[in-house]
Protein backbone atom coordinates (compact mmCIF):
# COMPACT_ATOMS: atom_id res chain seq x y z
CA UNK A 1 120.99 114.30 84.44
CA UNK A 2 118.48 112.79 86.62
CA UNK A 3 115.14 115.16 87.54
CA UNK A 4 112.86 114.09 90.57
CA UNK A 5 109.28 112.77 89.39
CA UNK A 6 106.39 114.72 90.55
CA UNK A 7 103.10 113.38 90.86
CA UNK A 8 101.72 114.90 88.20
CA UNK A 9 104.85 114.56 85.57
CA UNK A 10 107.15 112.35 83.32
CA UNK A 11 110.92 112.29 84.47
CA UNK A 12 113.79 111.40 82.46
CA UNK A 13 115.78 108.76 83.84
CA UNK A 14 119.80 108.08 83.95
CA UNK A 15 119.53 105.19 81.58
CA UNK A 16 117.31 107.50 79.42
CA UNK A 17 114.15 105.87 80.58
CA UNK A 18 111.00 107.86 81.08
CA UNK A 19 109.57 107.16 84.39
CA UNK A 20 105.90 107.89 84.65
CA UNK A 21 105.41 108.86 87.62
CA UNK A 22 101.19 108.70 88.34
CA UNK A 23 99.18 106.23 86.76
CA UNK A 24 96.23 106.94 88.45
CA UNK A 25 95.72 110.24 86.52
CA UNK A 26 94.78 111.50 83.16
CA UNK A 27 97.41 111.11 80.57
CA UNK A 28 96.70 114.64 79.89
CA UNK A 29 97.77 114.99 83.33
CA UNK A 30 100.91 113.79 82.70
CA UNK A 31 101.85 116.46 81.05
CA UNK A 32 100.41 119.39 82.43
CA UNK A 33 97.52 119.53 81.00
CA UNK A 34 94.15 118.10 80.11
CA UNK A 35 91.73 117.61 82.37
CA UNK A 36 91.94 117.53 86.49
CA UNK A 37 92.13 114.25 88.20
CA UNK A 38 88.65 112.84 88.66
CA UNK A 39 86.94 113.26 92.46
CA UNK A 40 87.34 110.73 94.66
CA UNK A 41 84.62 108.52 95.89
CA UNK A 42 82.62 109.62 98.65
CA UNK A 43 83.49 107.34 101.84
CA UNK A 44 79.95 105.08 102.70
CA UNK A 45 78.60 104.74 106.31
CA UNK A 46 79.43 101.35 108.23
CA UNK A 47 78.80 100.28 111.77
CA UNK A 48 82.39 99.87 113.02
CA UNK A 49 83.01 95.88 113.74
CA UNK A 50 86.73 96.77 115.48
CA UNK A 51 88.41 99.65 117.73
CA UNK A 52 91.16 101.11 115.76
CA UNK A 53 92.99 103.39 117.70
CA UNK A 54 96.23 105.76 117.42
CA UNK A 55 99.23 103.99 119.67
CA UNK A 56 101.86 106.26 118.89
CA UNK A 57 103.17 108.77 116.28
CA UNK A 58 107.09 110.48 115.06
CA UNK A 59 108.18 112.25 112.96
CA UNK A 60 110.88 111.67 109.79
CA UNK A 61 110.42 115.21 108.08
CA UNK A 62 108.25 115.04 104.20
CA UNK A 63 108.87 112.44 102.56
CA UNK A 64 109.51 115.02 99.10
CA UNK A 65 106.85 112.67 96.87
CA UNK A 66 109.04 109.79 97.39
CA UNK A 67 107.59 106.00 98.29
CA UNK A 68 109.19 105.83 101.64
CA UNK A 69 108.04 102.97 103.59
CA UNK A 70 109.41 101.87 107.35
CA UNK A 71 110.42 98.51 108.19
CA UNK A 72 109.77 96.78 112.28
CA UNK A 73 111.69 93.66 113.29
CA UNK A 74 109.42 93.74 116.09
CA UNK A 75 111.26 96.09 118.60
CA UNK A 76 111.62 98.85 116.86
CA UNK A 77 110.28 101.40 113.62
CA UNK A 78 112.95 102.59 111.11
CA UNK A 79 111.85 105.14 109.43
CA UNK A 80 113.25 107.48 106.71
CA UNK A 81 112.24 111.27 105.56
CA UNK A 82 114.13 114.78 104.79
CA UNK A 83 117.50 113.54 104.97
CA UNK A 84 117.46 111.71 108.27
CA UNK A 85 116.50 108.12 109.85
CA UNK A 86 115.06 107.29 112.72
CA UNK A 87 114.66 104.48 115.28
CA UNK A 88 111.08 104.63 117.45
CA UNK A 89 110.50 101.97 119.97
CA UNK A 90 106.97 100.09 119.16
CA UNK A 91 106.20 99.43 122.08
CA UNK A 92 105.43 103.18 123.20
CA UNK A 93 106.93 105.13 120.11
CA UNK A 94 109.79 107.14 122.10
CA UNK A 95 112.87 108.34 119.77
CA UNK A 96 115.38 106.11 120.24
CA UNK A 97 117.95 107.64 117.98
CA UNK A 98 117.61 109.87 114.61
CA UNK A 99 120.55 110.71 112.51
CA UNK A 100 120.94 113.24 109.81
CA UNK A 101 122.34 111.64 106.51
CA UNK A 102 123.15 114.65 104.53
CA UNK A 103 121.42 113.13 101.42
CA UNK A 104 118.01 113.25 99.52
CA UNK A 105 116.88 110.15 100.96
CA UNK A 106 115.10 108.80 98.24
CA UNK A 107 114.41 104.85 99.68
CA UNK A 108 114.09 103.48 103.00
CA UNK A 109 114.31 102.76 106.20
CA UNK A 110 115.68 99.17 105.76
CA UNK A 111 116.76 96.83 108.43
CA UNK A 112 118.30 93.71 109.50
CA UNK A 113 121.86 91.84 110.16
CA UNK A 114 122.74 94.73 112.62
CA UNK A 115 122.20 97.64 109.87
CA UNK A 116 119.55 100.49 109.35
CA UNK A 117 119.83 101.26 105.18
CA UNK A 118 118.59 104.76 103.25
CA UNK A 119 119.01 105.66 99.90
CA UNK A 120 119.55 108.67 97.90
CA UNK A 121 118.00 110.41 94.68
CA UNK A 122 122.03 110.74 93.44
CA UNK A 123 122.54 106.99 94.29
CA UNK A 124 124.05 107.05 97.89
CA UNK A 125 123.56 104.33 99.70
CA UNK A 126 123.98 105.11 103.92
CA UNK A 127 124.48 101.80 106.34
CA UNK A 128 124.19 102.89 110.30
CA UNK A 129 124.63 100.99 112.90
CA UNK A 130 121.15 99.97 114.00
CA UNK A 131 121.99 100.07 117.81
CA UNK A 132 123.03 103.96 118.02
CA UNK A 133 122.42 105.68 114.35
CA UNK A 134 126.16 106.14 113.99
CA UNK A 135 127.05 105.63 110.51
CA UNK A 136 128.77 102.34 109.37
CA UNK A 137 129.77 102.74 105.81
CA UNK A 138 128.66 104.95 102.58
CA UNK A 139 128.98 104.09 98.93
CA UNK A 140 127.20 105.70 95.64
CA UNK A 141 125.95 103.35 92.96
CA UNK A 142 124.60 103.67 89.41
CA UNK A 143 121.31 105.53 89.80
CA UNK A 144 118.63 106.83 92.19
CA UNK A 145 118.23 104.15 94.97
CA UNK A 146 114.68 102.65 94.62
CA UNK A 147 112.16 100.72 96.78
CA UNK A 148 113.21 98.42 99.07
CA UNK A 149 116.24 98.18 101.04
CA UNK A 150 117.58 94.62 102.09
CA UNK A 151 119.81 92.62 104.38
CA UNK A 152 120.11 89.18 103.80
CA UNK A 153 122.76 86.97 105.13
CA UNK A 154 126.22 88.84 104.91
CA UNK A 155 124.76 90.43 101.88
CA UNK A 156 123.16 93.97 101.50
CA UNK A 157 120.40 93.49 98.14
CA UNK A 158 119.67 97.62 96.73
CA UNK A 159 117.57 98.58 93.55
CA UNK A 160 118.46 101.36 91.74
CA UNK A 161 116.45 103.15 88.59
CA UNK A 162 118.68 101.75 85.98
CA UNK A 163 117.10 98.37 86.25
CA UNK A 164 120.29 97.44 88.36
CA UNK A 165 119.97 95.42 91.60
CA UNK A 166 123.59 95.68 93.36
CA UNK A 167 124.77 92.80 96.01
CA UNK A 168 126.69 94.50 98.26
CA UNK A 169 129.31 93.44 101.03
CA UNK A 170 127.67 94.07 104.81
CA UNK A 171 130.92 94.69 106.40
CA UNK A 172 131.85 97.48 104.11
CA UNK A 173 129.20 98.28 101.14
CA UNK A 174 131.90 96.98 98.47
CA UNK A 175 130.24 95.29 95.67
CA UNK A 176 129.88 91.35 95.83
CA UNK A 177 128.11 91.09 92.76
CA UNK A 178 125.69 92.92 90.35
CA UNK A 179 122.32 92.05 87.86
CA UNK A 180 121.62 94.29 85.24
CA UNK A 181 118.64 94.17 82.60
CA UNK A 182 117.58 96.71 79.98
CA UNK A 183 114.30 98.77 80.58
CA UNK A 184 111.42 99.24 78.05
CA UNK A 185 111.29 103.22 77.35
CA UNK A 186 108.66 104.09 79.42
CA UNK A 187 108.38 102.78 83.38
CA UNK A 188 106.52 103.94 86.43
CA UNK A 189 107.53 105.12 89.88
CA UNK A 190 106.67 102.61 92.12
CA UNK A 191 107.96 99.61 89.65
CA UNK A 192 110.10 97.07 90.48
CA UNK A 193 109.80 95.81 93.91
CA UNK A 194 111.95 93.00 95.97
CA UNK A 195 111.37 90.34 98.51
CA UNK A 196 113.50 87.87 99.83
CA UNK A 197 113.08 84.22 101.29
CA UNK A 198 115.41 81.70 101.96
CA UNK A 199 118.71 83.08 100.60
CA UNK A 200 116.45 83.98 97.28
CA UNK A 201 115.82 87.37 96.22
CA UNK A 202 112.58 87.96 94.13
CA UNK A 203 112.77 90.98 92.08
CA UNK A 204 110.11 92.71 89.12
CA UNK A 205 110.90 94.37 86.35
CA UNK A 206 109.72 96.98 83.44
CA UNK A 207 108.56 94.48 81.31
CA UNK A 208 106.31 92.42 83.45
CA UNK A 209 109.52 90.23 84.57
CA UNK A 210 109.91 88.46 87.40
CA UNK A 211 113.39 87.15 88.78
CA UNK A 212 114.58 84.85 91.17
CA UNK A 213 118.32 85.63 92.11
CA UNK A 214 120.57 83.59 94.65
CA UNK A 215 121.46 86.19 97.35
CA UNK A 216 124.59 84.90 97.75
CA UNK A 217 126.55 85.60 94.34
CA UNK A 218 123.53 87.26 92.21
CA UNK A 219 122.99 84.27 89.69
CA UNK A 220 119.41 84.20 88.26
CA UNK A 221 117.86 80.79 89.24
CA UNK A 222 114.50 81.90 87.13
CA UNK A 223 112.39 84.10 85.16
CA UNK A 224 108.92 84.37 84.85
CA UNK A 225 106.36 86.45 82.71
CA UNK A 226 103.50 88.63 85.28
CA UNK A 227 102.43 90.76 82.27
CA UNK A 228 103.38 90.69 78.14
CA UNK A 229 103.60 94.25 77.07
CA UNK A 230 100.55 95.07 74.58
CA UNK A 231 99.48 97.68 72.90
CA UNK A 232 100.94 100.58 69.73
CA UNK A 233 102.40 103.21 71.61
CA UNK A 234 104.85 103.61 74.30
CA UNK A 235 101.83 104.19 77.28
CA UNK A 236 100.05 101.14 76.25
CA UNK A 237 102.69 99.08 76.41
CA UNK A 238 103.62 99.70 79.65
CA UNK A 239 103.41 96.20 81.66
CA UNK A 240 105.68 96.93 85.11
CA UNK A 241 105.61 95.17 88.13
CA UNK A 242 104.56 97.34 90.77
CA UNK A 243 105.22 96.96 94.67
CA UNK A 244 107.14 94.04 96.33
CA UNK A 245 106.32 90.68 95.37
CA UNK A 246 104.48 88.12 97.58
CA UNK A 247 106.43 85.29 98.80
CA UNK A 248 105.71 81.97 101.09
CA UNK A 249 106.97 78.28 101.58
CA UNK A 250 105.13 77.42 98.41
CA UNK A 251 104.80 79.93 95.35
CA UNK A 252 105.48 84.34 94.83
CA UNK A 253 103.27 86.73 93.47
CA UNK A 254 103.50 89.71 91.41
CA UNK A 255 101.22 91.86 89.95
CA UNK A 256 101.97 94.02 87.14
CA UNK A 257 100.36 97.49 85.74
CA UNK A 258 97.82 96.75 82.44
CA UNK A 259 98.83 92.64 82.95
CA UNK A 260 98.02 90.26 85.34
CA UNK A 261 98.27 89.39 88.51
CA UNK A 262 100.19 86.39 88.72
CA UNK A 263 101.28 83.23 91.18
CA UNK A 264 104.55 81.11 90.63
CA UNK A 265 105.92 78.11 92.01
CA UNK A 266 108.52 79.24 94.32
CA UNK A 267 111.40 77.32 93.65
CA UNK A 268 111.18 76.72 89.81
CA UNK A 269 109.32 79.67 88.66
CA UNK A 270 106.67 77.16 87.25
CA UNK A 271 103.19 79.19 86.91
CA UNK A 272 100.56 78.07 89.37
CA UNK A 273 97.74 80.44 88.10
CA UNK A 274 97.18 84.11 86.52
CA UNK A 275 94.42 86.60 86.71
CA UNK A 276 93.92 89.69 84.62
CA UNK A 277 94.00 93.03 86.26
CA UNK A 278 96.09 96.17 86.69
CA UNK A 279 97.65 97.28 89.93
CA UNK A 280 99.89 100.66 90.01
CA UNK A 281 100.17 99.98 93.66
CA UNK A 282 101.06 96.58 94.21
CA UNK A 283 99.85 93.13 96.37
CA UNK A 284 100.10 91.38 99.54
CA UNK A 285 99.24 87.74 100.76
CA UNK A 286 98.26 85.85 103.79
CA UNK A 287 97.56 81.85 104.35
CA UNK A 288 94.66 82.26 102.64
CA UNK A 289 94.42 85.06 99.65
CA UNK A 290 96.30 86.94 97.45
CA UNK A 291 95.08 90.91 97.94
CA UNK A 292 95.52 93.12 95.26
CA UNK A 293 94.71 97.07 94.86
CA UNK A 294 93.86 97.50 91.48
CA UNK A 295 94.37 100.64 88.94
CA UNK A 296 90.54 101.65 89.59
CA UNK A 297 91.47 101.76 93.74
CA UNK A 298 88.81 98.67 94.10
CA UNK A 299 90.61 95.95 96.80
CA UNK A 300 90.00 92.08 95.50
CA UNK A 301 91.12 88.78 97.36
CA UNK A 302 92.10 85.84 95.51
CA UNK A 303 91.99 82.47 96.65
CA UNK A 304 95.65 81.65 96.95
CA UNK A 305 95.60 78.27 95.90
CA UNK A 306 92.83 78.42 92.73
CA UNK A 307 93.24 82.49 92.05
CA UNK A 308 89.31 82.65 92.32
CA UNK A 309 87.86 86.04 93.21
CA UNK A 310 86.82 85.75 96.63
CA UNK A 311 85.75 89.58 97.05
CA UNK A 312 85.77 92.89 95.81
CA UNK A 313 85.62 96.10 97.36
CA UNK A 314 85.05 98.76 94.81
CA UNK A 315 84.12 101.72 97.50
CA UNK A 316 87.35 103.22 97.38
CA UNK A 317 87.17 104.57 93.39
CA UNK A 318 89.86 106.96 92.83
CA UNK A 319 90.76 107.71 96.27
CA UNK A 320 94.62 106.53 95.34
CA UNK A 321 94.46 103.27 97.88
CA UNK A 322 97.73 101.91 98.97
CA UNK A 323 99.08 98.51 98.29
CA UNK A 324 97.30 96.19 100.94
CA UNK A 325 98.66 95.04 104.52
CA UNK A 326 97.22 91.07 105.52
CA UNK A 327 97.01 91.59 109.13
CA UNK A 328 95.03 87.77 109.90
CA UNK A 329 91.28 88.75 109.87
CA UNK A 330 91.96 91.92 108.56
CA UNK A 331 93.47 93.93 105.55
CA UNK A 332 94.47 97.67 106.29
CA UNK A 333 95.29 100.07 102.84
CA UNK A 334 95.31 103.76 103.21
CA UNK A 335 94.74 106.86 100.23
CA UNK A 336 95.35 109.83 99.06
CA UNK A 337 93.59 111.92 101.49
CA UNK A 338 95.24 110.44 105.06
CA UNK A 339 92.25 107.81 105.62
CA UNK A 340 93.61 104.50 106.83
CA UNK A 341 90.49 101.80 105.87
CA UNK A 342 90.34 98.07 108.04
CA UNK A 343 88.60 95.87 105.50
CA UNK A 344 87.26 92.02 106.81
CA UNK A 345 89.78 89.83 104.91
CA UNK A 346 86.27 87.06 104.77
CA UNK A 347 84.33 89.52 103.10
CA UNK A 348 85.96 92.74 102.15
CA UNK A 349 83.42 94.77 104.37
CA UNK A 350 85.10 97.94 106.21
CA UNK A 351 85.89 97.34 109.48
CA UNK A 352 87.35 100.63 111.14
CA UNK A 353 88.20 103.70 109.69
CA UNK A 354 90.65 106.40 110.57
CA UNK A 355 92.30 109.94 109.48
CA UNK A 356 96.03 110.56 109.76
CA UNK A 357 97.88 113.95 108.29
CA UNK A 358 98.15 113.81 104.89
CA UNK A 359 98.38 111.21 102.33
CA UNK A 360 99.58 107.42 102.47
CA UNK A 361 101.57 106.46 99.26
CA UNK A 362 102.96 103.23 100.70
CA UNK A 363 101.95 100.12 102.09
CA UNK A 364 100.94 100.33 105.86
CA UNK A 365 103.57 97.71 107.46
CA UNK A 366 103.07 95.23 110.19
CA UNK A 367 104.49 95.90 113.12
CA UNK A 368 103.40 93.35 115.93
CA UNK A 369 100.78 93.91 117.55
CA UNK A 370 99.08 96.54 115.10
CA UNK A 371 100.45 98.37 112.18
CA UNK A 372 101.94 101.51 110.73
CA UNK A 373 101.36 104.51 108.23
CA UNK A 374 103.73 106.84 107.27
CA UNK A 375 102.56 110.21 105.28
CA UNK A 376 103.71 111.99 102.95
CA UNK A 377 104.26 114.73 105.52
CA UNK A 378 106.48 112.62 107.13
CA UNK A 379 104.46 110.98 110.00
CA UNK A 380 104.64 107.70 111.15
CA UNK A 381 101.59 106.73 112.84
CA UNK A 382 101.00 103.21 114.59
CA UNK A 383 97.55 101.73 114.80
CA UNK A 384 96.14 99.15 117.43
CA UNK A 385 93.33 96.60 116.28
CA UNK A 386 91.09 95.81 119.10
């Protein structure tokens, strides 16, 4: 039986791994009890260096504590919330379709290759037609449907919380081919991201793994270490990659949760450098720095090339930050409590700050020009950087 993870809770998962579900929190917290989760950080003053203002908002329906993120390909936002998906134009944010799925979306919106994908806490995996919204195809796989939701080639690339990733047919959602590793006991919601370049699918693990898979028939071309498991107990040993790896022309990055953050050479899985530090959230990178949100909610960059520490930002203790969004000279995260933070990606310094609904869990996503939030409340918000 598979039970939904709170925010404040350990589920048990199909493959009878415990997902933990909040690392932010007090292990005590975990379970109920102990003590409450410490106060967030008191936003400083700044002299804003950049207009941010609201272009455009919709609505999905709440998100029911799961990490939904949207995806742009630069016409349009596909978002996913309470069952349904929806297609907003970015340009002005009008509804261009929604459609009711009928399932506890539990993953999504993901796009490309003519589709619009959402998953389901019971495994269901929904394919509409990304024109209209009309549904193309429906299958159900092994477990919950995880993360993110890809289209690569003739091939449609799905996680689920068994520690499966399932290559599926685009036509038709019948399986082309399917990788399968065992889990460590414990894992965390949030774990196990995937990113895709070149016909290569980049996938992390429970474990502190990180695989490179050929899109085309599933074969694993590499696999790397992020993070060695350390510790006596079940919670200390907990190493997962969180978030979706980094990936350019040159090397991917990973960063896994008490491990490392970690670069690799792109084709061979050769390590380029390593830095320890703890992420729950996850990473992003630009042509310059690696930007990671650590487990204490502090932002750093890392030189790219050397992994140096270029800067920290440590103002946003316990606030719950986001994984980060590169956006050129900036880096947008968002928290627990609806702010959306602009940081200088020279220096780290804030930039702009906003408030949207309710909280951020995911990533804000680039969707040119600006970028986009969506809340737990189900809100998609789009920003414009002047």
């Amino acid at each position: 039986m598979i039970r939904r993870v709170l925010f404040a809770g350990i589920a048990l998962m199909l493959a009878g791994c415990s997902t933990v579900s909040s690392v932010t929190g007090t292990v005590g917290g975990w379970f109920g009890a102990g003590p409450a989760r410490a106060k967030p950080a008191e936003l400083v003053d700044f002299k804003p260096a950049v207009a941010l203002s609201e272009a455009w908002k919709a609505g999905t329906g709440d998100t029911e504590g799961y990490l939904l993120r949207p995806q742009a390909d630069g016409e349009s936002v596909f978002a996913a919330g309470d069952g349904r998906v929806v297609r907003v134009a970015v340009d002005n944010g009008s509804l261009v379709w929604r459609q009711d799925t009928g399932v506890r979306l539990s993953a999504g919106a993901g796009a490309g290759h003519g589709l619009t994908l959402a998953g389901g806490a019971k495994g269901e995996l929904v394919a509409l037609d990304m024109v209209n919204g009309q549904l193309r195809w429906k299958v159900t796989l092994s477990s919950e449907v995880t993360g993110q939701l890809l289209a690569v080639a003739d091939t449609v690339i799905v996680r689920t919380g068994d520690g499966r990733v399932h290559g599926l047919a685009l036509a038709d959602g019948s399986r082309k081919w399917l990788y399968s590793r065992n889990l460590p006991p414990l894992s965390l919601r949030g774990s196990g991201g995937l990113a895709a370049f070149e016909g290569v699918i980049y996938a992390g693990f429970p474990g502190g793994k990180l695989v490179a898979l050929d899109a085309r028939n599933g074969a694993q071309l590499w696999e790397a270490t992020v993070a060695l498991p350390r510790g006596a107990t079940e919670l200390e040993r907990v190493a997962d990659v969180m978030g979706n790896p980094a990936v350019d022309t040159q090397q991917v990055c990973a960063v896994a949760y008490q491990g490392r953050v970690a670069c690799f050479d792109r084709r061979s899985g050769g390590p380029m450098w390593a830095r320890d530090t703890s992420s729950n959230s996850g990473l992003a990178m630009d042509e310059r720095s690696v930007y990671v949100t650590d487990d204490k909610d502090a932002v750093t960059a890392y030189d790219k090339t050397s992994g140096r520490a270029v800067w920290r930002q440590d103002k946003l203790a316990r606030r719950q930050v986001t994984a980060p969004l590169a956006l050129g000279n900036w880096v947008a995260v968002a928290d627990g409590e609806g702010y959306v933070h602009v940081l200088s990606a020279d220096d780290g310094g804030f930039v702009a700050r906003t408030r949207v609904d309710s909280a951020v869990r995911s990533a804000p996503i680039d969707i040119g020009p600006g970028f986009a939030v969506q809340t737990t409340k189900g809100t998609v918000v789009a920003f414009r950087l002047k």
